[in-house]
PDB file of N, CA and C in Angstrom:
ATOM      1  N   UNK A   1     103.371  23.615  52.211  1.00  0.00           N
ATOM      2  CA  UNK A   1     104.035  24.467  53.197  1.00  0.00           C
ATOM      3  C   UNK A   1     103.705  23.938  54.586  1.00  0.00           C
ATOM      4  N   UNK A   2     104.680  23.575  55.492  1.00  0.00           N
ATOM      5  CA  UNK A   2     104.121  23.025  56.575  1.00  0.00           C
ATOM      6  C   UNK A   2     104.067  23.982  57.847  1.00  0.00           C
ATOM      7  N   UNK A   3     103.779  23.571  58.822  1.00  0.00           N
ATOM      8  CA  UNK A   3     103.526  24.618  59.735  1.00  0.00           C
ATOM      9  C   UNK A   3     104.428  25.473  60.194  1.00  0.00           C
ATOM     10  N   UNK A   4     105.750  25.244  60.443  1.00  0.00           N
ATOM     11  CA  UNK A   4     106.894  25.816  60.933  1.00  0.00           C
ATOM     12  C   UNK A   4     107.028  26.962  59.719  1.00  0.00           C
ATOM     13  N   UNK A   5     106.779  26.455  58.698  1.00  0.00           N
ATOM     14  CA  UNK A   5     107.308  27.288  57.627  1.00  0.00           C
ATOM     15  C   UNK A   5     106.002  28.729  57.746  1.00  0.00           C
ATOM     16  N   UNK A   6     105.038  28.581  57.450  1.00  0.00           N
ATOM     17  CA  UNK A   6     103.518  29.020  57.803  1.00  0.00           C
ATOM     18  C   UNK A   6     104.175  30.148  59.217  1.00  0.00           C
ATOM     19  N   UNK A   7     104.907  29.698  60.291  1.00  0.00           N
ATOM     20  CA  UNK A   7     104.589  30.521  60.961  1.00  0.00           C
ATOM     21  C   UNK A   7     106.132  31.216  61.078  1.00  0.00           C
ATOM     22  N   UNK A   8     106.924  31.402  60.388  1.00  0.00           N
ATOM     23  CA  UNK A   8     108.100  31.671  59.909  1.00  0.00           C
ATOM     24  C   UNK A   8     108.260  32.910  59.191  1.00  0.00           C
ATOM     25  N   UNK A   9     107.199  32.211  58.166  1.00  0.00           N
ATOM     26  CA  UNK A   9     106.372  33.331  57.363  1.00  0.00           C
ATOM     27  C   UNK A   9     106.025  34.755  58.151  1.00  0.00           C
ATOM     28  N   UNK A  10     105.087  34.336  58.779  1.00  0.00           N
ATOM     29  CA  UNK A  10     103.888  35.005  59.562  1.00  0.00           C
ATOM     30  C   UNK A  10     104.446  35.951  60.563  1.00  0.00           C
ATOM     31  N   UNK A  11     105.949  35.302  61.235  1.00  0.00           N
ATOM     32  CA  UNK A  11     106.686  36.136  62.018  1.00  0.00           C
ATOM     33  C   UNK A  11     107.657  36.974  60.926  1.00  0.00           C
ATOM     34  N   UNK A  12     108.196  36.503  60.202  1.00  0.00           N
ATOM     35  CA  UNK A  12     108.586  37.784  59.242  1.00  0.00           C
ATOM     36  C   UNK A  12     107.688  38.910  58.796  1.00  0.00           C
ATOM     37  N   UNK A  13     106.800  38.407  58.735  1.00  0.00           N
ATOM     38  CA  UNK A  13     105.931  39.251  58.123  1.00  0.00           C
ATOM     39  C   UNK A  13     105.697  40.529  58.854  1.00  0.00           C
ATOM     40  N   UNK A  14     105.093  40.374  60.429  1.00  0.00           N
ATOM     41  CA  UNK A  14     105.105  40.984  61.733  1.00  0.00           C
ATOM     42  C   UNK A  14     106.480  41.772  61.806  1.00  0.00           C
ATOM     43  N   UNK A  15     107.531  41.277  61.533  1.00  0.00           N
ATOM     44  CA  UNK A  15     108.910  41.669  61.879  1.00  0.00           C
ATOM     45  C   UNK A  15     109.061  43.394  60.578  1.00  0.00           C
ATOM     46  N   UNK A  16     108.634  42.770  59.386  1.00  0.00           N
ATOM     47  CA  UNK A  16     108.569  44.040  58.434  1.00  0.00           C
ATOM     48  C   UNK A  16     107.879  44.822  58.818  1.00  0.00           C
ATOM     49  N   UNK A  17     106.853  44.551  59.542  1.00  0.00           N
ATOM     50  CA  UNK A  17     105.648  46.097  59.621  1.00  0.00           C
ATOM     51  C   UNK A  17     106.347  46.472  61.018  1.00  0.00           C
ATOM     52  N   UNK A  18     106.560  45.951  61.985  1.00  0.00           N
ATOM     53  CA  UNK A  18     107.315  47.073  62.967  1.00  0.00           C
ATOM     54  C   UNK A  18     108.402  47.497  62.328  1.00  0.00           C
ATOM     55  N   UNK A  19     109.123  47.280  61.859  1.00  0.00           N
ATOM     56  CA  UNK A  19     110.473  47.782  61.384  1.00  0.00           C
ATOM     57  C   UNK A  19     110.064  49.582  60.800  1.00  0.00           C
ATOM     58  N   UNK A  20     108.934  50.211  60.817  1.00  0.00           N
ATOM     59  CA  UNK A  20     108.884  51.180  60.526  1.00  0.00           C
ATOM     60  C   UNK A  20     108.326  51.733  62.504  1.00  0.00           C
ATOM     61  N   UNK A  21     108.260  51.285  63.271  1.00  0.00           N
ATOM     62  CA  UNK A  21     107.833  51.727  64.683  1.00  0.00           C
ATOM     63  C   UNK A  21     109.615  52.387  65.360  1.00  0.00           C
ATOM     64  N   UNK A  22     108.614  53.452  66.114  1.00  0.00           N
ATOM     65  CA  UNK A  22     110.299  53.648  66.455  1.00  0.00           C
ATOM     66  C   UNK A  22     110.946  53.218  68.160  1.00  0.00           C
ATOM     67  N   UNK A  23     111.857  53.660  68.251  1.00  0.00           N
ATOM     68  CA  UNK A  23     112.564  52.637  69.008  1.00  0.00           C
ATOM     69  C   UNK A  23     112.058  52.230  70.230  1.00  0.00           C
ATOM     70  N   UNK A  24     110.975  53.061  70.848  1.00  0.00           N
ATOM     71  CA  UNK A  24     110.608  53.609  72.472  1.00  0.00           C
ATOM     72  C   UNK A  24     109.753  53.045  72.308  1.00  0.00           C
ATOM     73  N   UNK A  25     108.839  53.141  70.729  1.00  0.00           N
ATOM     74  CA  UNK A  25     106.997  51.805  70.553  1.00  0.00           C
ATOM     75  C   UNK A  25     107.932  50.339  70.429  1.00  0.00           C
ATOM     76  N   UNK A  26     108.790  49.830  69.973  1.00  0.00           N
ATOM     77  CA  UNK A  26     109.371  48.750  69.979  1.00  0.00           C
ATOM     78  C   UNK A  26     109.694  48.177  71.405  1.00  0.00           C
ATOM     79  N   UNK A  27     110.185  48.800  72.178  1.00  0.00           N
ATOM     80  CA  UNK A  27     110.353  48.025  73.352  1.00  0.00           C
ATOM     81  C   UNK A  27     109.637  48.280  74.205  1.00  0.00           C
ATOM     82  N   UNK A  28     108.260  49.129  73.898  1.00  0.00           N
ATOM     83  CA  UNK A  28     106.861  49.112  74.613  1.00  0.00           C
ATOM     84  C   UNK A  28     106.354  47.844  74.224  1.00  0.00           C
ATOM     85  N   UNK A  29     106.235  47.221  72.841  1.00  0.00           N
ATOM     86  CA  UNK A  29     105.860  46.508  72.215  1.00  0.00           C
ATOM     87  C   UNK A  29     106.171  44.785  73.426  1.00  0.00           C
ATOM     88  N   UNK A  30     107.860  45.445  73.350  1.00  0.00           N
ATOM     89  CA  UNK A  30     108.415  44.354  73.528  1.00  0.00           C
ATOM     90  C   UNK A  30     107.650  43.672  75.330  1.00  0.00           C
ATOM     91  N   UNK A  31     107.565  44.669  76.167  1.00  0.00           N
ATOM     92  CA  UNK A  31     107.272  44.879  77.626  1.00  0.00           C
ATOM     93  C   UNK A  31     106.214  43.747  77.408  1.00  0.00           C
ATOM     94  N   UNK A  32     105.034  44.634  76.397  1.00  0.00           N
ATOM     95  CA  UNK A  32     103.783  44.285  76.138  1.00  0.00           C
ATOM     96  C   UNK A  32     103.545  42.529  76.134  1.00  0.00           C
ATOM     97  N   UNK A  33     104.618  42.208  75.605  1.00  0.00           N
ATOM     98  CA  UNK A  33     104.399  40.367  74.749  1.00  0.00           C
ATOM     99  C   UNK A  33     104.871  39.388  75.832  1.00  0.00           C
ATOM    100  N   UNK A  34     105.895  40.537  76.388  1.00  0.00           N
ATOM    101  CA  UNK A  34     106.523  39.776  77.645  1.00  0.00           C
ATOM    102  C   UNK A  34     105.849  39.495  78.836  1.00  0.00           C
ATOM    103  N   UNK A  35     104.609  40.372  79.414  1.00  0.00           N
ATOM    104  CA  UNK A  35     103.813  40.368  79.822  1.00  0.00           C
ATOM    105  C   UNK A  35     102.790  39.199  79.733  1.00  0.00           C
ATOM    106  N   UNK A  36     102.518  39.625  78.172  1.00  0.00           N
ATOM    107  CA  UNK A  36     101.294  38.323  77.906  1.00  0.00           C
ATOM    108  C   UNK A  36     102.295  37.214  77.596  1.00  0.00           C
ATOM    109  N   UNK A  37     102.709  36.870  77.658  1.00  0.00           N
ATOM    110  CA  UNK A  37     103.369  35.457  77.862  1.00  0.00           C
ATOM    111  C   UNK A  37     103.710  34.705  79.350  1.00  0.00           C
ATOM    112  N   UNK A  38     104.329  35.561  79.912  1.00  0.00           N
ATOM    113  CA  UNK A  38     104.380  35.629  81.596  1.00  0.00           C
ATOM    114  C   UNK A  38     102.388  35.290  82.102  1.00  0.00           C
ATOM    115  N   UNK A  39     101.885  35.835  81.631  1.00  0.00           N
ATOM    116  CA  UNK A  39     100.166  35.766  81.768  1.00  0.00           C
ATOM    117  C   UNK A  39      99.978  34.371  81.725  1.00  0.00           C
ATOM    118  N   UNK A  40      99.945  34.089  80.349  1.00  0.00           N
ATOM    119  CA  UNK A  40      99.604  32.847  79.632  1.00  0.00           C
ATOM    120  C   UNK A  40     100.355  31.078  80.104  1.00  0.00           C
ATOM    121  N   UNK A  41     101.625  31.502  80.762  1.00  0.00           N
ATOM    122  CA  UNK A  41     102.344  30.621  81.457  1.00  0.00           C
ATOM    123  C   UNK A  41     101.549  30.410  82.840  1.00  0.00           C
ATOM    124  N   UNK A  42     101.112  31.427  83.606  1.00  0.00           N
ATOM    125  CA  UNK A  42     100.677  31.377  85.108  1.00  0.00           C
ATOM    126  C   UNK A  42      98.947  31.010  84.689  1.00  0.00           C
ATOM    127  N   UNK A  43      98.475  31.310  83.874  1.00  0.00           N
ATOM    128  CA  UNK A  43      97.225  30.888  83.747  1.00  0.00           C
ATOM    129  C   UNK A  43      96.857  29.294  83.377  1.00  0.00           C
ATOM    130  N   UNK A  44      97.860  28.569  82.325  1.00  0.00           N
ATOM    131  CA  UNK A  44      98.690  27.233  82.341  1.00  0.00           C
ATOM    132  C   UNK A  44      99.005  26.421  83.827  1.00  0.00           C
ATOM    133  N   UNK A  45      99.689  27.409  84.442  1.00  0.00           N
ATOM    134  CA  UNK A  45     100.062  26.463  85.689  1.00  0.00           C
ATOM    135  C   UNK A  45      98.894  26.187  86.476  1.00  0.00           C
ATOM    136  N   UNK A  46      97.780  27.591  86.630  1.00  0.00           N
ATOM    137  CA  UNK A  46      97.098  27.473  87.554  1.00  0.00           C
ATOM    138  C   UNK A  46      95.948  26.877  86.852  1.00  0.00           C
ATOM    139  N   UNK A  47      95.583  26.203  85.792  1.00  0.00           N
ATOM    140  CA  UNK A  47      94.660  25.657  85.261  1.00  0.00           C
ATOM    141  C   UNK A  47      95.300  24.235  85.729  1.00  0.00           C
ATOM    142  N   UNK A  48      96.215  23.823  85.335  1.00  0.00           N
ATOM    143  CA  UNK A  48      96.898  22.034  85.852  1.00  0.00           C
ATOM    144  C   UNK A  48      96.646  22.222  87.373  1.00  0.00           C
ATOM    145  N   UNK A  49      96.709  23.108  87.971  1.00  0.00           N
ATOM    146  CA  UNK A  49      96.779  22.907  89.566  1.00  0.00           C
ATOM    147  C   UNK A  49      95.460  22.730  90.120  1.00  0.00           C
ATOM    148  N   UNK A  50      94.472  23.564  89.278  1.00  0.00           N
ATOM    149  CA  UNK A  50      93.032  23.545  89.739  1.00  0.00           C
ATOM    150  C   UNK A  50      92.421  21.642  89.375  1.00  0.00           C
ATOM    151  N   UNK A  51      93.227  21.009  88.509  1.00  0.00           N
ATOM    152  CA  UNK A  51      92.626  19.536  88.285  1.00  0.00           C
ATOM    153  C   UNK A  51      92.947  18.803  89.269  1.00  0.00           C
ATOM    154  N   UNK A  52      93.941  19.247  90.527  1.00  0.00           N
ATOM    155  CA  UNK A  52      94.033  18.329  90.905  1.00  0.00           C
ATOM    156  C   UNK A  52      92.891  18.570  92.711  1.00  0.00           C
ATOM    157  N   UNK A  53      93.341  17.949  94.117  1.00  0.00           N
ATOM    158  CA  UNK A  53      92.755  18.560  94.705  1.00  0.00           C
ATOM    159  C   UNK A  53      91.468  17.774  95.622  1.00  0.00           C
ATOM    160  N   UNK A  54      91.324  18.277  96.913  1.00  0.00           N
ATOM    161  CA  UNK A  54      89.899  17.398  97.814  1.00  0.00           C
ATOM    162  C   UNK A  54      88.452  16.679  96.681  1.00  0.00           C
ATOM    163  N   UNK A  55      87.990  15.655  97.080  1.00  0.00           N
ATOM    164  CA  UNK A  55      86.925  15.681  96.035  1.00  0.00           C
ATOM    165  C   UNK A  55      86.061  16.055  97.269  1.00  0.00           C
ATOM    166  N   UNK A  56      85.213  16.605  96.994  1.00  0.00           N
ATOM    167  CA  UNK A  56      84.299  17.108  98.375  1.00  0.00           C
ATOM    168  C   UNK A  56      82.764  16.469  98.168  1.00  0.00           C
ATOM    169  N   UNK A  57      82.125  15.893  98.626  1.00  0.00           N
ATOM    170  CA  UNK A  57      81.265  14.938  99.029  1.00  0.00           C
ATOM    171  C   UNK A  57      80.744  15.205 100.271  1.00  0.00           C
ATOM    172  N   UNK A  58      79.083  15.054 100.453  1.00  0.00           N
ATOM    173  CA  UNK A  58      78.500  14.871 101.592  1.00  0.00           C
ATOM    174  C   UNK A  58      78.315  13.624 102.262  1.00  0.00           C
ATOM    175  N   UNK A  59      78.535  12.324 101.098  1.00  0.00           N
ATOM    176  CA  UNK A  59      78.362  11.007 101.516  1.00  0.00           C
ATOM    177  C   UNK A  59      79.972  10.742 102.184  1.00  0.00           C
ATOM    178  N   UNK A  60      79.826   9.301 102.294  1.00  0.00           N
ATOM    179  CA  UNK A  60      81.050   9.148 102.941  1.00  0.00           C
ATOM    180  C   UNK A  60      81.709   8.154 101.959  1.00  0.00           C
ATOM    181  N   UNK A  61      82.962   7.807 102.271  1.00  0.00           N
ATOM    182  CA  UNK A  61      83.801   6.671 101.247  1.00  0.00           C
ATOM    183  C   UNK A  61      83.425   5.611 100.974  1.00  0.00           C
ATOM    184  N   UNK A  62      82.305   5.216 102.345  1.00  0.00           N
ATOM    185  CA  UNK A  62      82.139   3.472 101.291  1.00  0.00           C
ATOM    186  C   UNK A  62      80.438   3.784 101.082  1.00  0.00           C
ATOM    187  N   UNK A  63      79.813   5.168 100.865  1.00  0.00           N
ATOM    188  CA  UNK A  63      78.866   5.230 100.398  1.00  0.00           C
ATOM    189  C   UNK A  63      79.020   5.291  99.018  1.00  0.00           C
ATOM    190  N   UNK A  64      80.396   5.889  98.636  1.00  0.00           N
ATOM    191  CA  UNK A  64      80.083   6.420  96.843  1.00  0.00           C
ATOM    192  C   UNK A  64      81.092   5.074  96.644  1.00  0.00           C
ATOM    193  N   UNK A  65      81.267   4.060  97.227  1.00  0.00           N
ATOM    194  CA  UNK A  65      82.066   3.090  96.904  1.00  0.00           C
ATOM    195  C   UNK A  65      81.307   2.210  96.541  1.00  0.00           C
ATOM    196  N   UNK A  66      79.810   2.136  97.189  1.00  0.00           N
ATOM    197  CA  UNK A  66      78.515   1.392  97.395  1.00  0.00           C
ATOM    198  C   UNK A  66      78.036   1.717  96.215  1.00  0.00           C
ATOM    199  N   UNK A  67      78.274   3.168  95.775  1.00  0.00           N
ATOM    200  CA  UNK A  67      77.329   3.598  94.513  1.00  0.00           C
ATOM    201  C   UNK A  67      78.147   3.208  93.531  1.00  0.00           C
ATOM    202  N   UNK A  68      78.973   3.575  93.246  1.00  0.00           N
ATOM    203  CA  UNK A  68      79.900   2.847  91.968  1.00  0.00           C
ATOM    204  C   UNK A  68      80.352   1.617  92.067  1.00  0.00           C
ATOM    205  N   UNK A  69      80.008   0.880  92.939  1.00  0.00           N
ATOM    206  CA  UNK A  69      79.737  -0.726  92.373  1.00  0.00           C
ATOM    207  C   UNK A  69      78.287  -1.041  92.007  1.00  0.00           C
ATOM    208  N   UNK A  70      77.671  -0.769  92.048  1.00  0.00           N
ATOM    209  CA  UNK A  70      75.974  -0.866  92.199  1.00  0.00           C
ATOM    210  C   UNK A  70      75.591  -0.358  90.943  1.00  0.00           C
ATOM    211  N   UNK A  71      76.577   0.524  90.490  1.00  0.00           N
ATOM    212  CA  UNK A  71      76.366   1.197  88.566  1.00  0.00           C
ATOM    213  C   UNK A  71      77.219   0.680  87.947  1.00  0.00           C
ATOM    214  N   UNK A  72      77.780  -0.249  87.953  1.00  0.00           N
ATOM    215  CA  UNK A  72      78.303  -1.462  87.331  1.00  0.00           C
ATOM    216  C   UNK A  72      77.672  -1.797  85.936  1.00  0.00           C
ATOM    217  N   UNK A  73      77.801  -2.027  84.839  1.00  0.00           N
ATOM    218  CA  UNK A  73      77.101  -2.735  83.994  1.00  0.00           C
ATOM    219  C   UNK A  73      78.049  -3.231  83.256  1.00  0.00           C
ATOM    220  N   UNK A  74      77.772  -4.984  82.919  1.00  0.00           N
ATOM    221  CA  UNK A  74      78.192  -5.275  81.893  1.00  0.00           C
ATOM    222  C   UNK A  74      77.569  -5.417  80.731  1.00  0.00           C
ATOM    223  N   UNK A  75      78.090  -5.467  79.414  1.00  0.00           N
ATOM    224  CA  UNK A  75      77.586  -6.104  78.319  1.00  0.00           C
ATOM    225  C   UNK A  75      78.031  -7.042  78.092  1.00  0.00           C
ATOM    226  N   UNK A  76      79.278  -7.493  78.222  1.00  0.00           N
ATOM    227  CA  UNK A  76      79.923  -8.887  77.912  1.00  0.00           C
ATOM    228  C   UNK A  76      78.955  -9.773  77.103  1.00  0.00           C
ATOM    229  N   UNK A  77      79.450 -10.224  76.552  1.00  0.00           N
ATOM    230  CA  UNK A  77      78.278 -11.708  76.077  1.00  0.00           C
ATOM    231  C   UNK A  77      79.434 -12.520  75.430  1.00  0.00           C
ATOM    232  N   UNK A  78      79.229 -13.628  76.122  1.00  0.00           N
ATOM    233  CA  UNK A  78      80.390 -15.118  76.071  1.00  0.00           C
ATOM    234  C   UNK A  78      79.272 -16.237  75.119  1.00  0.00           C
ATOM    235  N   UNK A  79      80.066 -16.234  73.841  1.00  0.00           N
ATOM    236  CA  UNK A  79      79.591 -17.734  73.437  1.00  0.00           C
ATOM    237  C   UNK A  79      79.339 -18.614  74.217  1.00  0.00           C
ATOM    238  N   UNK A  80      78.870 -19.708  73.565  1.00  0.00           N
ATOM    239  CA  UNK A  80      78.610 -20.999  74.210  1.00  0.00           C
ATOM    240  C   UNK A  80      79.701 -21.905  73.754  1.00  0.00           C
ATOM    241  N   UNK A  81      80.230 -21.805  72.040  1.00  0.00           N
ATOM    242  CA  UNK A  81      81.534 -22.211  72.067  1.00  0.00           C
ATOM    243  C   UNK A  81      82.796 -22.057  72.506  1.00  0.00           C
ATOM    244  N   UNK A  82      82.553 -21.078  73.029  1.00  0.00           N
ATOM    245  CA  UNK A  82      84.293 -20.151  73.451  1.00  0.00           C
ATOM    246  C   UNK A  82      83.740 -21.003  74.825  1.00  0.00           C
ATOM    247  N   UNK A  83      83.361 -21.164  75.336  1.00  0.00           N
ATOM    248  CA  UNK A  83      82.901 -21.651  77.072  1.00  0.00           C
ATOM    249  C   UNK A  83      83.626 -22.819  76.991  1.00  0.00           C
ATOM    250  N   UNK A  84      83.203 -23.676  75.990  1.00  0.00           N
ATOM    251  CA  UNK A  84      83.634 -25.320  75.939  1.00  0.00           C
ATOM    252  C   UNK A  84      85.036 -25.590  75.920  1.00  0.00           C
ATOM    253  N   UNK A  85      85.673 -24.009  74.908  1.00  0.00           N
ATOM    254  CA  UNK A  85      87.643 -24.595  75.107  1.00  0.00           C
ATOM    255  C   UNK A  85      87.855 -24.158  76.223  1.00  0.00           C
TER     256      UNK A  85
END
């Protein structure tokens, strides 16, 4: 059963047990989802928006420019045959 199907399911399922709610809890229901979805969209946007943004630093640009070349490391390791072609 793959996922689409799984949640196909899962929304029918939901769909039978309100089907006994009456009409005024149904589109309370409905307010309700519309809400948390509207939520869940703006909490989305404002999570991507918070990544971006000042990096704030007390040093200056070619101090942390100084530091991240200076933490440099290689491992590399070059044969002695690969050198010769």
């Amino acid at each position: 059963m793959g996922t689409a199907e799984i949640n196909t399911t899962l929304i029918d399922g939901y769909v039978e047990l309100l089907d006994n709610l009456s009409t005024t809890n149904k589109l309370d229901l409905i307010s309700k989802l519309t809400a948390s979805v509207k939520t869940d969209l703006t909490a989305k946007k404002s999570s991507f928006k918070k990544a971006f943004g000042a990096f704030d630093s007390p040093k200056s640009a070619e101090e942390i420019i100084e530091e991240i070349r200076n933490s440099r490391v290689s491992t590399r390791q070059i044969d002695n045959e690969k050198q010769r072609l």
